[in-house]
PDB file of N, CA and C in Angstrom:
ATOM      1  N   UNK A   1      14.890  46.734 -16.314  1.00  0.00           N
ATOM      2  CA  UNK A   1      15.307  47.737 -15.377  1.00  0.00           C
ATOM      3  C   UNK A   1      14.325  48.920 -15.400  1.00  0.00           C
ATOM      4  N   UNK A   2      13.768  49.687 -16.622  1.00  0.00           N
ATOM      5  CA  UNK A   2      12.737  50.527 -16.923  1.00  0.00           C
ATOM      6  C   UNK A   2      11.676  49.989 -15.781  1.00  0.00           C
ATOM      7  N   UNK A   3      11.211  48.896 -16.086  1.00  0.00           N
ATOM      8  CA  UNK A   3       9.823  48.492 -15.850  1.00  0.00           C
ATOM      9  C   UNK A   3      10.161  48.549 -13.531  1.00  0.00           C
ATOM     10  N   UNK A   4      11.092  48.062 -13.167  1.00  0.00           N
ATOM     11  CA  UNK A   4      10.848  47.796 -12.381  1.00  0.00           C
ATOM     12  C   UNK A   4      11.653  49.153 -11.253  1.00  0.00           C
ATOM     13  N   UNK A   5      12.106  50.527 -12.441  1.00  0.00           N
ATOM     14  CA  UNK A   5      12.189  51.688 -11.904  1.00  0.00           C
ATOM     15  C   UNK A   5      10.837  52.250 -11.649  1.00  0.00           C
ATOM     16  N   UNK A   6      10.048  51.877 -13.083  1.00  0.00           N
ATOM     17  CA  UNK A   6       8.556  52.651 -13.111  1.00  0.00           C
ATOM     18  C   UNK A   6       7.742  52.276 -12.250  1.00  0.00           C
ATOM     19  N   UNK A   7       7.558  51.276 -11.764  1.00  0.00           N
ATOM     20  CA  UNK A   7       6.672  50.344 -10.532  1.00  0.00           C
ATOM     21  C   UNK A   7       7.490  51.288  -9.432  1.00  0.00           C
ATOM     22  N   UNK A   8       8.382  51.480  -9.112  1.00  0.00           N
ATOM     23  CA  UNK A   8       8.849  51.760  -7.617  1.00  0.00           C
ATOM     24  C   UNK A   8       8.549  53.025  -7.884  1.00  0.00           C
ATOM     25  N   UNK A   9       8.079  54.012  -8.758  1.00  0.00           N
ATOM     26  CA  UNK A   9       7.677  55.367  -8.902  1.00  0.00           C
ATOM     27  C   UNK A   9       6.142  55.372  -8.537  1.00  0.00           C
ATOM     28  N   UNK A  10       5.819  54.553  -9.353  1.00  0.00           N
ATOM     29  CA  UNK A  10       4.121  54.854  -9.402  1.00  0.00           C
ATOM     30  C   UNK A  10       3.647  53.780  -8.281  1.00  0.00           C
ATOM     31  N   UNK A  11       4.170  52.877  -7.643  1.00  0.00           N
ATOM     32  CA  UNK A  11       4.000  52.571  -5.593  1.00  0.00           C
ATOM     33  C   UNK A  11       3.643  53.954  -5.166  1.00  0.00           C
ATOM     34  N   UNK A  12       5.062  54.384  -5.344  1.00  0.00           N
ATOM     35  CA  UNK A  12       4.657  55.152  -3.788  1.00  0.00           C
ATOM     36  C   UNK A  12       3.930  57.239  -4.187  1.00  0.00           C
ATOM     37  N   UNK A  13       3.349  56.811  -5.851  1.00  0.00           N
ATOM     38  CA  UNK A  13       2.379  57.803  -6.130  1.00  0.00           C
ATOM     39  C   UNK A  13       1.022  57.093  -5.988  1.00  0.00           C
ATOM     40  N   UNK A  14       0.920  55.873  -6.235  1.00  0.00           N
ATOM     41  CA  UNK A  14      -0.652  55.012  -5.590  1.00  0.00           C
ATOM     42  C   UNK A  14      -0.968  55.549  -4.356  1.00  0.00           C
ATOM     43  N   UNK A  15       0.401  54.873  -3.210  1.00  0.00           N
ATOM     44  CA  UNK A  15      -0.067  55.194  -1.789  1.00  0.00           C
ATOM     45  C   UNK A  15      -0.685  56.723  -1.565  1.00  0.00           C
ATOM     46  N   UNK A  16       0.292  57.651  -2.003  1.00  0.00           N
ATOM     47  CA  UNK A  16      -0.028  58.999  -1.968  1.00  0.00           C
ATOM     48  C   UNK A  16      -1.751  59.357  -2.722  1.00  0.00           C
ATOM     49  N   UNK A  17      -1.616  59.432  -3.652  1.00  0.00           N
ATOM     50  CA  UNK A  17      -3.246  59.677  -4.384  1.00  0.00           C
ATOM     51  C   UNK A  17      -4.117  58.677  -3.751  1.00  0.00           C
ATOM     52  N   UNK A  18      -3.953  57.524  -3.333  1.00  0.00           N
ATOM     53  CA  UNK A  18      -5.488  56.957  -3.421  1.00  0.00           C
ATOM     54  C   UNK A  18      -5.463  57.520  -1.315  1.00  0.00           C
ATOM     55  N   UNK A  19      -4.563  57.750  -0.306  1.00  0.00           N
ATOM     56  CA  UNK A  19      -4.816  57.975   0.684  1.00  0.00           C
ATOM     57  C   UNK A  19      -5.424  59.740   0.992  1.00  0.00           C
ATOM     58  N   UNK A  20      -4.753  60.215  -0.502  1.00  0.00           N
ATOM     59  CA  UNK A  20      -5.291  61.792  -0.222  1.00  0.00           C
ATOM     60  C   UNK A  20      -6.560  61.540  -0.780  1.00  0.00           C
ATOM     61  N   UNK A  21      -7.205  61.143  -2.178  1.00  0.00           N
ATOM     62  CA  UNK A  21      -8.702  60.752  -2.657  1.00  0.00           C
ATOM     63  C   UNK A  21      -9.470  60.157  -0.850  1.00  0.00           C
ATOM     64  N   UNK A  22      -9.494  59.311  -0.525  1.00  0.00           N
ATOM     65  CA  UNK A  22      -9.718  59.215   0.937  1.00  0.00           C
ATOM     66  C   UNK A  22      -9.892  60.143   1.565  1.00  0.00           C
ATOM     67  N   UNK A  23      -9.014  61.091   1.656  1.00  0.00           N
ATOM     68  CA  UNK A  23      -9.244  61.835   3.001  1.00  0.00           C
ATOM     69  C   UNK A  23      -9.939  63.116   2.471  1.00  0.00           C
ATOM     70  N   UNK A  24     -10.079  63.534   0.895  1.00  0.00           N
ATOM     71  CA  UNK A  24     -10.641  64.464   0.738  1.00  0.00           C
ATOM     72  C   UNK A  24     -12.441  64.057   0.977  1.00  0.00           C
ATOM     73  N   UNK A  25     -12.282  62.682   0.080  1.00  0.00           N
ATOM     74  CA  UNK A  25     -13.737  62.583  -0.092  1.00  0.00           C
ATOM     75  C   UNK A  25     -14.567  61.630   1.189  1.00  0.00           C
ATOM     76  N   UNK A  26     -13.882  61.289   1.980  1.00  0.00           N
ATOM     77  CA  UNK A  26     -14.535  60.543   3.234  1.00  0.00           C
ATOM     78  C   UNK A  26     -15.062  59.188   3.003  1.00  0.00           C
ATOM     79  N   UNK A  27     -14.944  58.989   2.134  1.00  0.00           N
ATOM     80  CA  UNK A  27     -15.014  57.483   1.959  1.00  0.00           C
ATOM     81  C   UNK A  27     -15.054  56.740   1.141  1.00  0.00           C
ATOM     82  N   UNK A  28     -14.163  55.545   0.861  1.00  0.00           N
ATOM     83  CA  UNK A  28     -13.247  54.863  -0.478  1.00  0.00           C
ATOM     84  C   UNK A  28     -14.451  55.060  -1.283  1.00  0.00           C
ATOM     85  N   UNK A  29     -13.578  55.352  -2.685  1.00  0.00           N
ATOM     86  CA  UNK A  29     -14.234  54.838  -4.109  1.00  0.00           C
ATOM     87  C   UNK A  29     -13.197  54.991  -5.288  1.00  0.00           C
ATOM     88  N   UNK A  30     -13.571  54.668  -6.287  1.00  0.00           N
ATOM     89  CA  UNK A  30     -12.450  54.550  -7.461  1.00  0.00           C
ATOM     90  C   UNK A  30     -12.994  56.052  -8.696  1.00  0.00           C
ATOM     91  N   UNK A  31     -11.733  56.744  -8.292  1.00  0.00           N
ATOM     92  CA  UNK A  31     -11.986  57.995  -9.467  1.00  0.00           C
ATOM     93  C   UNK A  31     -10.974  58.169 -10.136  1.00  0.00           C
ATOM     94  N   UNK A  32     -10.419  59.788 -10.035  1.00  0.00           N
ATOM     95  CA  UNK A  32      -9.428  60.203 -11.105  1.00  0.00           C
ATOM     96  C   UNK A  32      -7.810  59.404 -10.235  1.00  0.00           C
ATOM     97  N   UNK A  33      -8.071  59.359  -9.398  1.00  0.00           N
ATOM     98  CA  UNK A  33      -6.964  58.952  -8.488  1.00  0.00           C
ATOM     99  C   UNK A  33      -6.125  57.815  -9.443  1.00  0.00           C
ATOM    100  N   UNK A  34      -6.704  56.589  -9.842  1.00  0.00           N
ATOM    101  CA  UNK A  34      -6.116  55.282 -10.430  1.00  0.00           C
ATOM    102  C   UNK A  34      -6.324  56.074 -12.236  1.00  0.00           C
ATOM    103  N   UNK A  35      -6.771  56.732 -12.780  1.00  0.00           N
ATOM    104  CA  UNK A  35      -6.085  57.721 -13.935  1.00  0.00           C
ATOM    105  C   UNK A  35      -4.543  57.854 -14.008  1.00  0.00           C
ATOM    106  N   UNK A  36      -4.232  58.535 -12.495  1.00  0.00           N
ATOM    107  CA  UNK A  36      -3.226  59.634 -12.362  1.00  0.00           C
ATOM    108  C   UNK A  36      -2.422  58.572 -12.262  1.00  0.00           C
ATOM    109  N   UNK A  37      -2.560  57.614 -11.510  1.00  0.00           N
ATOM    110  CA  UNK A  37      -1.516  56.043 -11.640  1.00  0.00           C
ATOM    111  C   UNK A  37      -1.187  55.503 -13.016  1.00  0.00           C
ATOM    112  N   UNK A  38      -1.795  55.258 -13.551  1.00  0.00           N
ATOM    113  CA  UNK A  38      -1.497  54.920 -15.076  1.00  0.00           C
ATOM    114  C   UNK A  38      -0.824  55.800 -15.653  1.00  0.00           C
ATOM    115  N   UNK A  39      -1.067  57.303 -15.619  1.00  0.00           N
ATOM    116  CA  UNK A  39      -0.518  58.172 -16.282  1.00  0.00           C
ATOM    117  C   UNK A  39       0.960  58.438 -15.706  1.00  0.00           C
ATOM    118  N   UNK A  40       1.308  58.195 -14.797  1.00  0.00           N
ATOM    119  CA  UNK A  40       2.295  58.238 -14.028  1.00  0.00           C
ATOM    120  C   UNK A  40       3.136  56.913 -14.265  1.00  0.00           C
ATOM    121  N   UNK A  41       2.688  55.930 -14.568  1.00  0.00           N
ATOM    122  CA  UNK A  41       3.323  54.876 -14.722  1.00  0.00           C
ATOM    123  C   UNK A  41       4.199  55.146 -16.114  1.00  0.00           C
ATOM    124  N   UNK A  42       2.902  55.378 -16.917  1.00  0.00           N
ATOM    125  CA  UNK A  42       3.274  55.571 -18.252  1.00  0.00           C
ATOM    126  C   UNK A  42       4.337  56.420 -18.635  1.00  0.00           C
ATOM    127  N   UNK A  43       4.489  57.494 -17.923  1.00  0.00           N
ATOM    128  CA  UNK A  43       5.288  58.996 -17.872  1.00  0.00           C
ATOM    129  C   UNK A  43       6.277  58.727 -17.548  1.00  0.00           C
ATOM    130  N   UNK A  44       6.648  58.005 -16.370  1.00  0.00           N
ATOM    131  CA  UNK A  44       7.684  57.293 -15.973  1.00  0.00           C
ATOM    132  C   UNK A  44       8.614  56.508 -16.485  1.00  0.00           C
ATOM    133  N   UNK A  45       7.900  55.259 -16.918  1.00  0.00           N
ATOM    134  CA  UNK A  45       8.305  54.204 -18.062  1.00  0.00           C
ATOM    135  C   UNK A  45       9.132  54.791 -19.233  1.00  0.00           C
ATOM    136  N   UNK A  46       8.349  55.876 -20.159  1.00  0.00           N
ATOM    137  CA  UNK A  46       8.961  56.917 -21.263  1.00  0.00           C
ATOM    138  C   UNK A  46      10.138  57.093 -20.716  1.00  0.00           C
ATOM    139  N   UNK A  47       9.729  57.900 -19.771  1.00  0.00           N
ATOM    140  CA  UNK A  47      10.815  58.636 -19.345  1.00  0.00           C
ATOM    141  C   UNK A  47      12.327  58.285 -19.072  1.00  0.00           C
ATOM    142  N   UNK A  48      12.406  56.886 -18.026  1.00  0.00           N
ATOM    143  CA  UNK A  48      13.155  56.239 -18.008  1.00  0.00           C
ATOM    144  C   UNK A  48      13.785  55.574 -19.381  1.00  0.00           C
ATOM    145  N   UNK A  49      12.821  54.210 -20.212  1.00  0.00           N
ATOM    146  CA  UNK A  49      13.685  54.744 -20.995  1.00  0.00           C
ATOM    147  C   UNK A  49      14.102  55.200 -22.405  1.00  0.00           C
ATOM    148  N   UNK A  50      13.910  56.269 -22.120  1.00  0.00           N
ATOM    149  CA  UNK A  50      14.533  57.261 -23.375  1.00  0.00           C
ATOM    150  C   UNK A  50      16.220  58.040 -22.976  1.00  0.00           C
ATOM    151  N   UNK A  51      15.685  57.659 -21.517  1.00  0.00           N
ATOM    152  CA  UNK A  51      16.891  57.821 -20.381  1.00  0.00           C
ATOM    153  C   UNK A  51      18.216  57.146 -20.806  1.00  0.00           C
ATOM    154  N   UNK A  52      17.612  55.519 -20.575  1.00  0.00           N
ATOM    155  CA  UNK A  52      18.668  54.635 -20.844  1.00  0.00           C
ATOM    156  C   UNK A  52      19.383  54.034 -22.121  1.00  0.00           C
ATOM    157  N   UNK A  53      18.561  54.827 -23.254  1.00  0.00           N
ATOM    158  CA  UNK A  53      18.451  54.467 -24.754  1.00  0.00           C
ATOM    159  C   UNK A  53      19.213  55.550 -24.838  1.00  0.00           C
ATOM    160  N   UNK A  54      19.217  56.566 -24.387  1.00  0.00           N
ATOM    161  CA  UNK A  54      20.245  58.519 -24.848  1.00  0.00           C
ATOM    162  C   UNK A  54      21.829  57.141 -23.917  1.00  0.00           C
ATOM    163  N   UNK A  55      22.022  56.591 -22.796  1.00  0.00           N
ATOM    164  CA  UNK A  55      23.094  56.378 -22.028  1.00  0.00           C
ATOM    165  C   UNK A  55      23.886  55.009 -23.051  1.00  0.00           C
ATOM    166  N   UNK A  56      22.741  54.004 -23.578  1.00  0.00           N
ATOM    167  CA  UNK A  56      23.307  53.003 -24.364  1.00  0.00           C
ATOM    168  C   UNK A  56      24.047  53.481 -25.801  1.00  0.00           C
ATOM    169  N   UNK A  57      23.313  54.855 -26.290  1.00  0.00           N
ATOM    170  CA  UNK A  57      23.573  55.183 -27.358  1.00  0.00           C
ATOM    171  C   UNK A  57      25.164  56.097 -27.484  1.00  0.00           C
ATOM    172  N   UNK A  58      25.116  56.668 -26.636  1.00  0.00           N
ATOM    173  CA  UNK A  58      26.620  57.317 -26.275  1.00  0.00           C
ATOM    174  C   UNK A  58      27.714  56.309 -25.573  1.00  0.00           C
ATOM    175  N   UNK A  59      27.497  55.175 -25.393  1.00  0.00           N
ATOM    176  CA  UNK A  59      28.163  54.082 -24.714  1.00  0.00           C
ATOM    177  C   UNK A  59      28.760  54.039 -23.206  1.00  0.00           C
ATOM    178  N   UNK A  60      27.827  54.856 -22.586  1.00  0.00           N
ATOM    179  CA  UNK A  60      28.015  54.821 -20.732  1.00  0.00           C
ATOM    180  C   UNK A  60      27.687  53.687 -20.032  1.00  0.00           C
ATOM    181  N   UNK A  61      26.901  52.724 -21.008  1.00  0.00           N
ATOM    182  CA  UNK A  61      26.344  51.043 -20.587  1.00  0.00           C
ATOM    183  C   UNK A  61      26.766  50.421 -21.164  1.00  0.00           C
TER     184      UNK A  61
END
């Protein structure tokens, strides 16, 4: 469930960063843009779950 919250986060931060990298720099290439994806994935992933590990641990799941 983590993994496939964190994918539907860091989609639609790909679309966003790699179409703004585009439009700043005028024409495709690979920079900090796919960084900020990983890091976002990663951030996400944590995030979530430490989320669902605090909800299993108090017994809401």
């Amino acid at each position: 469930m983590e993994l496939f919250y964190s994918l539907g986060i860091t989609y639609f931060v790909a679309r966003w960063a790699i179409a703004y990298a585009y439009a700043v720099r005028g024409y495709e290439a690979y920079g900090g843009e796919y960084i900020l994806i990983l890091m976002t994935f990663g951030f996400s992933f944590g995030s979530i779950h430490a989320f669902f590990r605090s909800l299993r641990e108090e017994g809401c799941l």
